[in-house]
N, C-alpha and C. Protein backbone atom coordinates (compact mmCIF):
# COMPACT_ATOMS: atom_id res chain seq x y z
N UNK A 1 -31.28 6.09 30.63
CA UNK A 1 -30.59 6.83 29.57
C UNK A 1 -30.91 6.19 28.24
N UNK A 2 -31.22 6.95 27.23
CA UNK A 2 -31.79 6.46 26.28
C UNK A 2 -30.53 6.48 25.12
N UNK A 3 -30.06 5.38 24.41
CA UNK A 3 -29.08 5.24 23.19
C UNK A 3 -29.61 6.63 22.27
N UNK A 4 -28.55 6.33 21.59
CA UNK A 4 -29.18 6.59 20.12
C UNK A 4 -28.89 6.22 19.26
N UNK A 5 -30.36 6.56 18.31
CA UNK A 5 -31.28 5.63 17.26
C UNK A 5 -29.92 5.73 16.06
N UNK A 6 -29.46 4.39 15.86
CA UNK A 6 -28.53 4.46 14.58
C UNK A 6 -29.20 3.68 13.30
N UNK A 7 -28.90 4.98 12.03
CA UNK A 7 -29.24 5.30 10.95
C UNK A 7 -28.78 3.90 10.08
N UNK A 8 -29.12 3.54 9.16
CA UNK A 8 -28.60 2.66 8.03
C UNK A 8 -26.79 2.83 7.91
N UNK A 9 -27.31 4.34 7.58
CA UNK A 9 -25.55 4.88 6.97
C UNK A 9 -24.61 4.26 8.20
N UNK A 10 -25.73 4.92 9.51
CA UNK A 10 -24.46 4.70 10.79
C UNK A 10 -23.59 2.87 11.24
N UNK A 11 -24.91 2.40 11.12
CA UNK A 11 -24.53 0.94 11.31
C UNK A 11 -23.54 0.41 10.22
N UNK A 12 -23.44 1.03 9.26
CA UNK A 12 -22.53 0.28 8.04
C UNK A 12 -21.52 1.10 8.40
N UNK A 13 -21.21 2.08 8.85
CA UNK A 13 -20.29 2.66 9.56
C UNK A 13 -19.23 2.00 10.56
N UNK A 14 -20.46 1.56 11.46
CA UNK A 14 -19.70 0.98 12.52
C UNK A 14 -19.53 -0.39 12.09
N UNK A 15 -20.27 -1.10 10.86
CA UNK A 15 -19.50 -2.04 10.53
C UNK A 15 -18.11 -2.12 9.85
N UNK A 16 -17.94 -1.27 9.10
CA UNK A 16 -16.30 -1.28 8.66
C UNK A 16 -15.34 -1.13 9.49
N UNK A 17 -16.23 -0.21 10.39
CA UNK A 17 -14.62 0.02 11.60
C UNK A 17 -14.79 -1.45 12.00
N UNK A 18 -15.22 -2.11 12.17
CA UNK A 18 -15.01 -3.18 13.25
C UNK A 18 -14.38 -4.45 12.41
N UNK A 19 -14.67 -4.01 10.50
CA UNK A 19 -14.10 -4.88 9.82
C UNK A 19 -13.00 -4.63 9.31
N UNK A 20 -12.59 -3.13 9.37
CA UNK A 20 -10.81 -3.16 8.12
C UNK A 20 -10.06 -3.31 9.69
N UNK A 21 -9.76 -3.40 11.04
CA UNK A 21 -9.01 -3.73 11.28
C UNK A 21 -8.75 -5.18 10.96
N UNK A 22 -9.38 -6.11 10.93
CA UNK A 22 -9.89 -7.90 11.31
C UNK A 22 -9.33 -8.13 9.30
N UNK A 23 -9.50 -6.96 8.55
CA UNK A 23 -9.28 -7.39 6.98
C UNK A 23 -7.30 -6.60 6.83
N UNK A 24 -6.88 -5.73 7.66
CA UNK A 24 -5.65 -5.45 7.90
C UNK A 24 -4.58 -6.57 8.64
N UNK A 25 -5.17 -6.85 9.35
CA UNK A 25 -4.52 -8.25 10.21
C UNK A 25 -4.21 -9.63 9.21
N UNK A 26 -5.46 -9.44 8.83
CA UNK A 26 -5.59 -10.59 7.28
C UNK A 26 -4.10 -10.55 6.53
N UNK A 27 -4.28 -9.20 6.13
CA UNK A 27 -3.59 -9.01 5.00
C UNK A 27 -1.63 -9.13 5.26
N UNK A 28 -1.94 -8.31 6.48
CA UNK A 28 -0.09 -8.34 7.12
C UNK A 28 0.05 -9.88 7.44
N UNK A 29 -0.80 -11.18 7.63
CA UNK A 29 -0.58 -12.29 7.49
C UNK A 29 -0.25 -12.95 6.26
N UNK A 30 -1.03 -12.56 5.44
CA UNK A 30 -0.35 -13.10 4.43
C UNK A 30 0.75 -12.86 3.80
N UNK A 31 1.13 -11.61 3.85
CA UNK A 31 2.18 -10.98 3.29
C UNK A 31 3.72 -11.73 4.08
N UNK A 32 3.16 -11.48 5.99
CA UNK A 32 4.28 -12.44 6.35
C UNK A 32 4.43 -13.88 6.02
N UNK A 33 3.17 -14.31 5.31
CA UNK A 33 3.69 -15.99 4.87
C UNK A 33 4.15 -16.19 3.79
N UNK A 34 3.82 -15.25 2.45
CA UNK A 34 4.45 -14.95 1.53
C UNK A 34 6.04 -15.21 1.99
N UNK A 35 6.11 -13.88 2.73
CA UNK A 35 8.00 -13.94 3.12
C UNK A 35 8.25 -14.91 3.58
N UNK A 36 7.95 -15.82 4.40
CA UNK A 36 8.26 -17.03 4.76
C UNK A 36 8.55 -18.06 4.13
N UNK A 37 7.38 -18.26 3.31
CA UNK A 37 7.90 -18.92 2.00
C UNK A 37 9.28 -19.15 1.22
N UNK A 38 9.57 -17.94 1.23
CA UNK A 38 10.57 -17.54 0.25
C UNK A 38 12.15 -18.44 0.96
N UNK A 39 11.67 -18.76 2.53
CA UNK A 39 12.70 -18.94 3.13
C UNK A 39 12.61 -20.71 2.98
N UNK A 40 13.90 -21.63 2.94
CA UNK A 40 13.81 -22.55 3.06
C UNK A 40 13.16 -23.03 4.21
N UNK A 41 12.15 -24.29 4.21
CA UNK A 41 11.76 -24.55 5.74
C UNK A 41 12.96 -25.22 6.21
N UNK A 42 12.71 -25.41 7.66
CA UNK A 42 13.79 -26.06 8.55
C UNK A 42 12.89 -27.16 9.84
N UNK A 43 13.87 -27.84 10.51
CA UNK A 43 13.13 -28.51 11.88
C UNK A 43 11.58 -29.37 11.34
N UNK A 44 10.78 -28.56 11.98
CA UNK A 44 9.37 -28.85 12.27
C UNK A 44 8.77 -28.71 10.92
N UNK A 45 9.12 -27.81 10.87
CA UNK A 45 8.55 -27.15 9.42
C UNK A 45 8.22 -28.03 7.86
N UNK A 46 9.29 -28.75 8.40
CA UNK A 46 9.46 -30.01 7.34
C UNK A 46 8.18 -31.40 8.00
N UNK A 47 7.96 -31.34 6.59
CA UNK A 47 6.43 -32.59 7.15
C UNK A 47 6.63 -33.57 6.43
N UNK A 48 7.81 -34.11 5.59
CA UNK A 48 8.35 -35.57 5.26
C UNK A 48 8.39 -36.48 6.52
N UNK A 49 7.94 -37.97 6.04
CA UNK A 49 8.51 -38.63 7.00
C UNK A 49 9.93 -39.00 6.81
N UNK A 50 10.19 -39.35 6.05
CA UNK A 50 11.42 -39.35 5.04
C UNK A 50 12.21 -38.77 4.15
N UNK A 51 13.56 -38.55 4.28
CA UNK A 51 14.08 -37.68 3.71
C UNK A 51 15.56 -37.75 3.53
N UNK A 52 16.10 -37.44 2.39
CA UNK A 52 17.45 -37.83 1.86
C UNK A 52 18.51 -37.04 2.71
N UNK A 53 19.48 -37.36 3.59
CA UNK A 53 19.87 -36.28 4.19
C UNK A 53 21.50 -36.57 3.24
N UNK A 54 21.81 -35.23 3.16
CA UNK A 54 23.07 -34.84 2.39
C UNK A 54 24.48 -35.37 3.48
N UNK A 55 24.90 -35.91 2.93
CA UNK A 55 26.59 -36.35 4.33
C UNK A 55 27.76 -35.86 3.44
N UNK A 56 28.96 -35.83 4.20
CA UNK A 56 29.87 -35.35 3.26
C UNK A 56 30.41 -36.43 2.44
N UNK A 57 30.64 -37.61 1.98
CA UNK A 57 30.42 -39.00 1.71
C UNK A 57 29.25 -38.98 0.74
N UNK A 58 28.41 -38.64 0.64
CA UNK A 58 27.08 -39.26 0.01
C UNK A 58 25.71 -38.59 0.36
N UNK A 59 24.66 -39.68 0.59
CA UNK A 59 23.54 -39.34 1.19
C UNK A 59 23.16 -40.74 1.17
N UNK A 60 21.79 -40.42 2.21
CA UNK A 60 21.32 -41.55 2.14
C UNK A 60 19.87 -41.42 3.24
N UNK A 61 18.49 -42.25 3.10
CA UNK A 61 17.48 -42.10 3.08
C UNK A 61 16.91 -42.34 4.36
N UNK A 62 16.51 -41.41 5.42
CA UNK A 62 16.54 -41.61 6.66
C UNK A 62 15.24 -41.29 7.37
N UNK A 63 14.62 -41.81 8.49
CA UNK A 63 13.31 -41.15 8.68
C UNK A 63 13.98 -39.49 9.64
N UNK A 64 13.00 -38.41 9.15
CA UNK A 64 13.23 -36.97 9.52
C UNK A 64 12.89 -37.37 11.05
N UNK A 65 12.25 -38.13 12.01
CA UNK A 65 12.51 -37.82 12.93
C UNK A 65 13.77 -37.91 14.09
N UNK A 66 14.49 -39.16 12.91
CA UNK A 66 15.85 -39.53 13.42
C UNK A 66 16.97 -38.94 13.00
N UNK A 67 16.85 -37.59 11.98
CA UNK A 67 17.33 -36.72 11.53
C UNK A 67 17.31 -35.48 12.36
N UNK A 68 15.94 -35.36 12.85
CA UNK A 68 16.09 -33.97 13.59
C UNK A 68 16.93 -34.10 14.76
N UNK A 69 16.57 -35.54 15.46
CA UNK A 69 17.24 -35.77 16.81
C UNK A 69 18.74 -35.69 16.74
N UNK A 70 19.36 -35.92 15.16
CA UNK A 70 20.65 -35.94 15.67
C UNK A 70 21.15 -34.29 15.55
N UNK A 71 20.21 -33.73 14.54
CA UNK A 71 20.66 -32.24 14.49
C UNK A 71 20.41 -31.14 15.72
N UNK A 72 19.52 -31.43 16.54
CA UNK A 72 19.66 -30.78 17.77
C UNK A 72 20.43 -31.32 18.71
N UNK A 73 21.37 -32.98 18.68
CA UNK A 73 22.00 -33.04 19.50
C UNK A 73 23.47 -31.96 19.31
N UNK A 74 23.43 -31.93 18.13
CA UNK A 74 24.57 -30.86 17.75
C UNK A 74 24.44 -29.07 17.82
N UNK A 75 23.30 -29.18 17.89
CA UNK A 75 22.58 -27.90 18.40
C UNK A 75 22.64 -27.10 17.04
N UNK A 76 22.39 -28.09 15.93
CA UNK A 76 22.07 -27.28 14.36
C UNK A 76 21.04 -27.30 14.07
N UNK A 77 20.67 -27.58 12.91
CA UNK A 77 19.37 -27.40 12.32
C UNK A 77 19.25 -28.31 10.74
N UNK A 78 17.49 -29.04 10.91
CA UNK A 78 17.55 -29.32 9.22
C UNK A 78 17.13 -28.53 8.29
N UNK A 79 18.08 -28.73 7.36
CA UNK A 79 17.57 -27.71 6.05
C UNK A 79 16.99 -28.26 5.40
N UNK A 80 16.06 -27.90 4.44
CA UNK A 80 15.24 -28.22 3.37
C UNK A 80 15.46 -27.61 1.85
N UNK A 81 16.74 -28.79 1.30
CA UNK A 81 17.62 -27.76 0.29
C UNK A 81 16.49 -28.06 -1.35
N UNK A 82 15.71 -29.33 -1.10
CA UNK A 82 14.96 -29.32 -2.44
C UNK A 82 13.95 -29.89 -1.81
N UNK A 83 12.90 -29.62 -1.95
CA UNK A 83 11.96 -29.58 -1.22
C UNK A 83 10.43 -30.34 -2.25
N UNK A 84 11.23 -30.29 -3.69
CA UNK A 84 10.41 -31.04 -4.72
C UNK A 84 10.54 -31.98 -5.11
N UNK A 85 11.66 -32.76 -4.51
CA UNK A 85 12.24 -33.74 -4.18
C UNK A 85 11.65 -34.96 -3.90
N UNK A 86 11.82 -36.22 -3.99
CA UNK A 86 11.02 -37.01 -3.33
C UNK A 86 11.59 -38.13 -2.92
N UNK A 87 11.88 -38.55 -1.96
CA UNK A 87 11.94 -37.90 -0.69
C UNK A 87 12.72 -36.20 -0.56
N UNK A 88 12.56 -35.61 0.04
CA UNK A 88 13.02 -34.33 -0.47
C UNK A 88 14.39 -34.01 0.66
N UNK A 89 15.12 -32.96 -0.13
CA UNK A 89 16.31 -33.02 0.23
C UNK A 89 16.77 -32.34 1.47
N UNK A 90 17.66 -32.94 2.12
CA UNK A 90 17.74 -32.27 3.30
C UNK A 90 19.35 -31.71 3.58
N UNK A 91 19.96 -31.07 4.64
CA UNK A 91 21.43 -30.82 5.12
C UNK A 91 21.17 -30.72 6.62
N UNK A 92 22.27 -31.14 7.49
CA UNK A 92 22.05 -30.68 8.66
C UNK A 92 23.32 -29.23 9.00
N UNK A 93 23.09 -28.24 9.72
CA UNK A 93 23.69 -26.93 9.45
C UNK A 93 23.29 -26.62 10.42
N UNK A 94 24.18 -24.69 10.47
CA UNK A 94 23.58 -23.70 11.20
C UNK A 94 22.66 -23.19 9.95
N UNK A 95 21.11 -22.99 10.65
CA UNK A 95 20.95 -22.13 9.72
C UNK A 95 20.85 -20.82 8.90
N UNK A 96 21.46 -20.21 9.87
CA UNK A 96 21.43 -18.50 10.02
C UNK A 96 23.13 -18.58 8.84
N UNK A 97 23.76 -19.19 9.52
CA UNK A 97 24.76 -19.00 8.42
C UNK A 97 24.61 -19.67 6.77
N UNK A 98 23.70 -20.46 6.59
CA UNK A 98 23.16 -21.56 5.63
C UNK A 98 22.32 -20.12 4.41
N UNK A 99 21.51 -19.34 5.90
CA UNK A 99 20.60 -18.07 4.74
C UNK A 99 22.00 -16.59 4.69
N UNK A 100 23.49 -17.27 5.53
CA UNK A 100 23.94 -16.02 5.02
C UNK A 100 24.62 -15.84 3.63
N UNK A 101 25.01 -17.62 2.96
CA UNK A 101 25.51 -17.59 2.24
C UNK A 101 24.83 -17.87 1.18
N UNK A 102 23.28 -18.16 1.01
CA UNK A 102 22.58 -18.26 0.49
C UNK A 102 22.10 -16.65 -0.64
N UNK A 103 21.97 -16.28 0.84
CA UNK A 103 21.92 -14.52 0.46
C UNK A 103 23.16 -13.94 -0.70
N UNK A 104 24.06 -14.42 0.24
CA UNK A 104 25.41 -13.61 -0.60
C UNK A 104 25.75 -14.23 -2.54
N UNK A 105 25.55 -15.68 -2.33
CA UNK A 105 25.13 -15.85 -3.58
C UNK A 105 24.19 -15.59 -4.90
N UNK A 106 22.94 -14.97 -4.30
CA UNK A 106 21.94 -14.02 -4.96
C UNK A 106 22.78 -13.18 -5.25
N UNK A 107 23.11 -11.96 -4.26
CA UNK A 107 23.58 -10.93 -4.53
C UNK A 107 24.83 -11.22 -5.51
N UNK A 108 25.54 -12.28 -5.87
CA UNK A 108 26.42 -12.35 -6.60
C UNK A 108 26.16 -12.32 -8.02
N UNK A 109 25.10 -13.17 -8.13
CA UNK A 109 24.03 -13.48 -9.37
C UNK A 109 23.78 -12.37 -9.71
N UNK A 110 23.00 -11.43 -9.25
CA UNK A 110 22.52 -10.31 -9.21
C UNK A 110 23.43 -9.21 -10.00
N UNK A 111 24.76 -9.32 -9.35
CA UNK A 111 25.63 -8.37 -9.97
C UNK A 111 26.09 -8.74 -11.25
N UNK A 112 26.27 -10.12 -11.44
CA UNK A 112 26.66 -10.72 -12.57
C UNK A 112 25.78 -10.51 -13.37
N UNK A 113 24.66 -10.76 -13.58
CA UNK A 113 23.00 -10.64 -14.61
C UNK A 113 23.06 -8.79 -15.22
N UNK A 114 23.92 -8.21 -14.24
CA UNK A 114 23.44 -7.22 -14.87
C UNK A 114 24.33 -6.32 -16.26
N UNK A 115 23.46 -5.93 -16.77
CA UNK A 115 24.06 -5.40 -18.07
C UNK A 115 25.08 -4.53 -18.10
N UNK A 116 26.55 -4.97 -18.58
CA UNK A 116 27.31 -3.64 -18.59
C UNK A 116 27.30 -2.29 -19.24
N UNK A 117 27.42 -1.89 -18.53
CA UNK A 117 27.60 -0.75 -19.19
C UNK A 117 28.86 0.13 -19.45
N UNK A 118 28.85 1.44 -20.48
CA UNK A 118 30.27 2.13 -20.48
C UNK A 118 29.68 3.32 -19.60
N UNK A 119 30.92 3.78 -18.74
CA UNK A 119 30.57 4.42 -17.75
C UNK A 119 31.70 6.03 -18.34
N UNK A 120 31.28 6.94 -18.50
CA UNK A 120 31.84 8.18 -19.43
C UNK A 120 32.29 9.05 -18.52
N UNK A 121 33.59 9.16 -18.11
CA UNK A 121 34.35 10.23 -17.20
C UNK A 121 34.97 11.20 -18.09
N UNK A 122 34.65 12.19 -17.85
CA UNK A 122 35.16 13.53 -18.76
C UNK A 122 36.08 14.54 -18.12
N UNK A 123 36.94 15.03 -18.84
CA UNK A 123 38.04 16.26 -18.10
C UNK A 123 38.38 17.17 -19.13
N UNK A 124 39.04 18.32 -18.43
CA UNK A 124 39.51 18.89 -19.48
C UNK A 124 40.87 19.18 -19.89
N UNK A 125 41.29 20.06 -20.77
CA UNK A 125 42.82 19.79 -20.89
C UNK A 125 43.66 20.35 -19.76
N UNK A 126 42.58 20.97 -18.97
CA UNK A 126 43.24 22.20 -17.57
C UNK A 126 43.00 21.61 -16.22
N UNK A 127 42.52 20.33 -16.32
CA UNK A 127 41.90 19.72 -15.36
C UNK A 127 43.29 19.13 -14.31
N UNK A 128 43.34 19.79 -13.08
CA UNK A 128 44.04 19.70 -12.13
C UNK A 128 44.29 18.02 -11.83
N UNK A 129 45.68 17.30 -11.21
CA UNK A 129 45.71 16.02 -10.94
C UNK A 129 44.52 16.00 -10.10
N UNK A 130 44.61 16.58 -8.69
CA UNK A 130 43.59 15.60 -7.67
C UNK A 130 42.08 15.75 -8.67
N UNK A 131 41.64 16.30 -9.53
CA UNK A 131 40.41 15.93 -9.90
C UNK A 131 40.90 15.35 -10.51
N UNK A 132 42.04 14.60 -11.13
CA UNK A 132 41.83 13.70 -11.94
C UNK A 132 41.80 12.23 -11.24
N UNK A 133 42.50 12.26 -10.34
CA UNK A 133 42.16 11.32 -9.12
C UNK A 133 40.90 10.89 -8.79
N UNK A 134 40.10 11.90 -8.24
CA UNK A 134 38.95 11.32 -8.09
C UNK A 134 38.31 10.73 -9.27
N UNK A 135 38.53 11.22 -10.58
CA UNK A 135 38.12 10.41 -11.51
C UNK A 135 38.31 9.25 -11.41
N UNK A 136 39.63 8.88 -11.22
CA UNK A 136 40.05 7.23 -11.33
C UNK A 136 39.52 6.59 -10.08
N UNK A 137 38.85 7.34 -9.20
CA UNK A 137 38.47 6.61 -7.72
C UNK A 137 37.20 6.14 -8.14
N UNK A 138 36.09 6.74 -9.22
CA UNK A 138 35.24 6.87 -9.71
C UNK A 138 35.24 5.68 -10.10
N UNK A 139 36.42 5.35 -11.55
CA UNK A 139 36.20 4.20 -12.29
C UNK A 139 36.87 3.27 -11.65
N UNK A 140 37.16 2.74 -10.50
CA UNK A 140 37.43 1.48 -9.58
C UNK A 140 36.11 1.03 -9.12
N UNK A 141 35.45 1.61 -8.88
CA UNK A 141 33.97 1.82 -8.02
C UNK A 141 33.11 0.68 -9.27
N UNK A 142 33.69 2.06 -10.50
CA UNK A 142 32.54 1.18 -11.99
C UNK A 142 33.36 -0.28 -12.37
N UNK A 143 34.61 -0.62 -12.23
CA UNK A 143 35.73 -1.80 -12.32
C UNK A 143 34.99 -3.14 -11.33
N UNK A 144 34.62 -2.29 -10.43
CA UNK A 144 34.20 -3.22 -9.44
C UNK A 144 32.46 -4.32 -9.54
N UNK A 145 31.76 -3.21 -10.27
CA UNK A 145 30.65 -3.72 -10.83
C UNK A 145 30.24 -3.84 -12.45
N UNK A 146 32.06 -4.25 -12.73
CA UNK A 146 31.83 -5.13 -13.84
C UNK A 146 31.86 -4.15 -15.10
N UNK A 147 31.83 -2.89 -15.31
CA UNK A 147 31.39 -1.53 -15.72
C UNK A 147 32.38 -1.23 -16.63
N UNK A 148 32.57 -0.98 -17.99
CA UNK A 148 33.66 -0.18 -18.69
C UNK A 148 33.74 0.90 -18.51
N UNK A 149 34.80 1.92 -18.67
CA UNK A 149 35.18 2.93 -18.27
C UNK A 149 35.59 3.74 -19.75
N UNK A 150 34.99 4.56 -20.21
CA UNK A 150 35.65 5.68 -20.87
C UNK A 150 36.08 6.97 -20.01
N UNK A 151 37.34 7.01 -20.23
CA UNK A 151 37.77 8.32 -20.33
C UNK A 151 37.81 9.05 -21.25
N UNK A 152 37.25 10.75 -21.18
CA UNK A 152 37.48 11.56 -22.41
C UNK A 152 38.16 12.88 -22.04
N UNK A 153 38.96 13.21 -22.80
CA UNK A 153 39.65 14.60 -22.84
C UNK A 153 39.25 15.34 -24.12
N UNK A 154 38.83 16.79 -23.75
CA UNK A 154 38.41 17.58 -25.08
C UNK A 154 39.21 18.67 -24.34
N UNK A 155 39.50 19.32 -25.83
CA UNK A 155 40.70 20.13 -26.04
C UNK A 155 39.48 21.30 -26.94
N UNK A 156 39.90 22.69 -26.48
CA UNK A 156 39.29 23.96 -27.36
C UNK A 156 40.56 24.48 -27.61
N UNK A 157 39.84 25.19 -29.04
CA UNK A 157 40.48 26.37 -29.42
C UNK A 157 41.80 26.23 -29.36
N UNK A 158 42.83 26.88 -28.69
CA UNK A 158 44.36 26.75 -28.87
C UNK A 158 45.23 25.64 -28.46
N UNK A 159 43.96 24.92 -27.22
CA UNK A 159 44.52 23.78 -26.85
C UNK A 159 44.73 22.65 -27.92
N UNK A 160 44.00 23.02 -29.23
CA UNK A 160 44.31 21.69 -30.06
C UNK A 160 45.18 21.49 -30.79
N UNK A 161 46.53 22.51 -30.30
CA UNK A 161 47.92 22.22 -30.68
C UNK A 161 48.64 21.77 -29.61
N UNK A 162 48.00 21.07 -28.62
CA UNK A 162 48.97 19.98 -27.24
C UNK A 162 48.48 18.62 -27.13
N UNK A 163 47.99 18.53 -28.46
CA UNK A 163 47.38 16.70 -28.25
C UNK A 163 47.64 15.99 -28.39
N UNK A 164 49.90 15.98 -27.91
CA UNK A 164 50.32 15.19 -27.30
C UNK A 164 50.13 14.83 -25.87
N UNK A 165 49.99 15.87 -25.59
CA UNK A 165 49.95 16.58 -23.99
C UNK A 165 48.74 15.88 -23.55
N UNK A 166 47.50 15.97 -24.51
CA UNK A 166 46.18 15.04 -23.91
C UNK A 166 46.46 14.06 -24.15
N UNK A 167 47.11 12.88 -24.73
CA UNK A 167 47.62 11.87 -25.23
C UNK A 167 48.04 11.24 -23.82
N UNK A 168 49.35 12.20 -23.42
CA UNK A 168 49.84 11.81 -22.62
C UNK A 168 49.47 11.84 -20.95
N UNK A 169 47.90 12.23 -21.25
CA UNK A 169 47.16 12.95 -19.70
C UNK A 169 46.43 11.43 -19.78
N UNK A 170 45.75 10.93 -20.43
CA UNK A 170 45.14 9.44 -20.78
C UNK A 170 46.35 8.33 -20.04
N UNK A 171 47.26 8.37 -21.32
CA UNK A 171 47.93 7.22 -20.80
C UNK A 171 48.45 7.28 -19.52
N UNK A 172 48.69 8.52 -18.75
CA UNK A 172 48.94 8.21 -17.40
C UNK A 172 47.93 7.66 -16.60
N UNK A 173 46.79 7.96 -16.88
CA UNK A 173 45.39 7.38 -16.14
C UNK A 173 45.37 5.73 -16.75
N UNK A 174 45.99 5.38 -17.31
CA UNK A 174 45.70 3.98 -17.80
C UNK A 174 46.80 3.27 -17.04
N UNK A 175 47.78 4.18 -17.07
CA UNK A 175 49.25 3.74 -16.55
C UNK A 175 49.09 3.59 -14.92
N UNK A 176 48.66 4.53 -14.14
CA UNK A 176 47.76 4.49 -12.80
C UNK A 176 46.59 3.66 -12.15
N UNK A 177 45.93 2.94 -12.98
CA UNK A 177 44.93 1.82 -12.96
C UNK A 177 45.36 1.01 -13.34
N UNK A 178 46.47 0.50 -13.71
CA UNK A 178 46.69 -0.98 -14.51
C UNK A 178 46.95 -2.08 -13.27
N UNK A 179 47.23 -1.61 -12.61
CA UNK A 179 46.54 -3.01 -11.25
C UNK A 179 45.06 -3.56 -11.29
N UNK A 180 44.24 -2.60 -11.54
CA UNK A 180 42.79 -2.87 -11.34
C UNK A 180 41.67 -3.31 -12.68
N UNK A 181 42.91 -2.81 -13.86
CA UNK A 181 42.27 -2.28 -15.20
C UNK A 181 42.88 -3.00 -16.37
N UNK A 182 42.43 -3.18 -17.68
CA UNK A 182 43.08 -3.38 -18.80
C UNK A 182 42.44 -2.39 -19.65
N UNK A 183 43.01 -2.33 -21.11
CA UNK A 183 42.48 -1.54 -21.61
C UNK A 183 41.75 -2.36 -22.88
N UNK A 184 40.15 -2.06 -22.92
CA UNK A 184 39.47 -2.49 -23.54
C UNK A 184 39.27 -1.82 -24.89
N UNK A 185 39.77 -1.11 -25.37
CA UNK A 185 40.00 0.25 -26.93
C UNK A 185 41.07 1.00 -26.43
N UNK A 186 41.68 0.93 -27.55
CA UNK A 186 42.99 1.95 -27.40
C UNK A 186 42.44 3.17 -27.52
N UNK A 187 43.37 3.81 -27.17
CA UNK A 187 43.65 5.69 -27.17
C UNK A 187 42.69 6.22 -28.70
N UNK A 188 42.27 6.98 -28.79
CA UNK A 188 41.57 7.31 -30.10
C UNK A 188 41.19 8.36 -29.90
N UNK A 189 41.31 9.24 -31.49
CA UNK A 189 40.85 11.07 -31.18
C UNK A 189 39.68 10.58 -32.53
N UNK A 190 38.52 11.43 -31.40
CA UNK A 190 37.39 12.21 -32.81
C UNK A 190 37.10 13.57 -32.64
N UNK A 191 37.26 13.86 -33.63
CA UNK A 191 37.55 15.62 -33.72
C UNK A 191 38.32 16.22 -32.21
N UNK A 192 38.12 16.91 -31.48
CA UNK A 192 38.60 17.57 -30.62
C UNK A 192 39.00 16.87 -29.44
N UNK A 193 38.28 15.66 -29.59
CA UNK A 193 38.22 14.37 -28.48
C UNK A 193 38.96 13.45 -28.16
N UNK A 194 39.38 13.35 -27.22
CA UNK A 194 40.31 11.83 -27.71
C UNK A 194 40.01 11.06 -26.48
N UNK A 195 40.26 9.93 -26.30
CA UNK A 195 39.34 8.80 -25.21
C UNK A 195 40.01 7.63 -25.57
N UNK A 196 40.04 6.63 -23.90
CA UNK A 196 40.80 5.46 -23.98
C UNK A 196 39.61 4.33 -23.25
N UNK A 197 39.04 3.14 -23.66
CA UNK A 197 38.01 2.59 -22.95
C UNK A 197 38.67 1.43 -22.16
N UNK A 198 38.86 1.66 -20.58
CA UNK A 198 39.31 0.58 -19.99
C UNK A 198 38.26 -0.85 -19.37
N UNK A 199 38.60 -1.42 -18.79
CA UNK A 199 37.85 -2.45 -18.25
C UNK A 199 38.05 -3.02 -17.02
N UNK A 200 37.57 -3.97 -16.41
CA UNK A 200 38.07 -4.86 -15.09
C UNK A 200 39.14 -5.39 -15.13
N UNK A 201 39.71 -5.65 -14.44
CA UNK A 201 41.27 -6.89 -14.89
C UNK A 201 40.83 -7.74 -14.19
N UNK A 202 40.90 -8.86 -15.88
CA UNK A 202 40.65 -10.37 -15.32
C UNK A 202 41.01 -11.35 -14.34
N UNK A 203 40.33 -11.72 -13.36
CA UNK A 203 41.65 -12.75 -12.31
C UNK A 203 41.99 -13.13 -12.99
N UNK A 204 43.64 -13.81 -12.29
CA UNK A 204 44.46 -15.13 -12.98
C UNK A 204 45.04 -13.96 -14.52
């Protein structure tokens, strides 16, 4: 049985197939060491011979192999809390709970870093309680991530002879959040408008 005769084009053909899998494999490797990285090393991972281990007392300067032994007799793990360190820094822990609170502190950062903003809930002068409810379910949500809250009420046409009545549709919404809320600007009308800007309530 006779092959067949492959072309220039064909052989460079069959060379890529045989190379983007071998350059895909590459690549999902690095990407998983990237992520790895990101993670503190632990155990083995650590290639000090020496290393400061953290105690609740102090610290003090120990060889890592007499470190690891005592952390698996406890069935924990070493952490690698500074790692630029020199001797570099260590904890003995769980470490799954070590990256849970690690995690949760980012995410704390995270929420904190970010820019507040005023968050603009609008109604009208006809606007039924339970929608006004969900409004205020709204601005607990924005209370919670730090977020100011305007409320606004606009009044048309004949309604702009009851703006006590919107006056008094505000301050109940302020009066209804004041567990959760302070008020960051008082009550204030511009033209047809009138609006109260609340805020988070401070612990303590």
């Amino acid at each position: 049985m006779h092959l067949p005769l492959l072309t220039p084009c064909h052989r460079l053909l069959s060379l890529s197939s045989l190379l983007l899998p071998l350059q895909k494999r590459r690549r999902g490797s690095s990407a998983t060491h990237s992520r790895q990285e990101k993670r503190p090393r632990i155990n083995e991972q650590i290639r000090a011979a020496e290393v400061l281990l953290v105690l609740p007392d102090g610290a003090e300067v120990r060889l890592f192999a007499d470190v690891l032994q005592e952390a698996r007799s406890q069935e924990l793990d070493v952490i690698e809390v500074s790692p630029k360190a020199n001797p570099p820094v260590v904890k003995i822990g769980d470490f799954g709970q070590y990256l849970y609170q690690l995690r949760k502190k980012e995410r704390k950062q995270r929420v904190h870093s970010k820019q507040t903003e005023v968050k603009m809930l609008r109604f009208g002068f006809r606007t039924d309680r339970h929608d006004i409810e969900r409004l205020m379910d709204r601005a607990k949500e924005f209370f919670k991530e730090r977020h100011l809250v305007k409320f606004v009420v606009r009044l048309r046409g004949r309604e702009l002879g009851n703006r006590d009545y919107a006056k008094a549709k505000l301050l109940a919404i302020v009066e209804a959040l004041k567990d959760c809320s302070e008020v960051e600007q008082d009550l204030k009308q511009q033209g047809p408008m009138f609006h109260v800007i609340l805020r988070a309530k401070q612990a303590g």
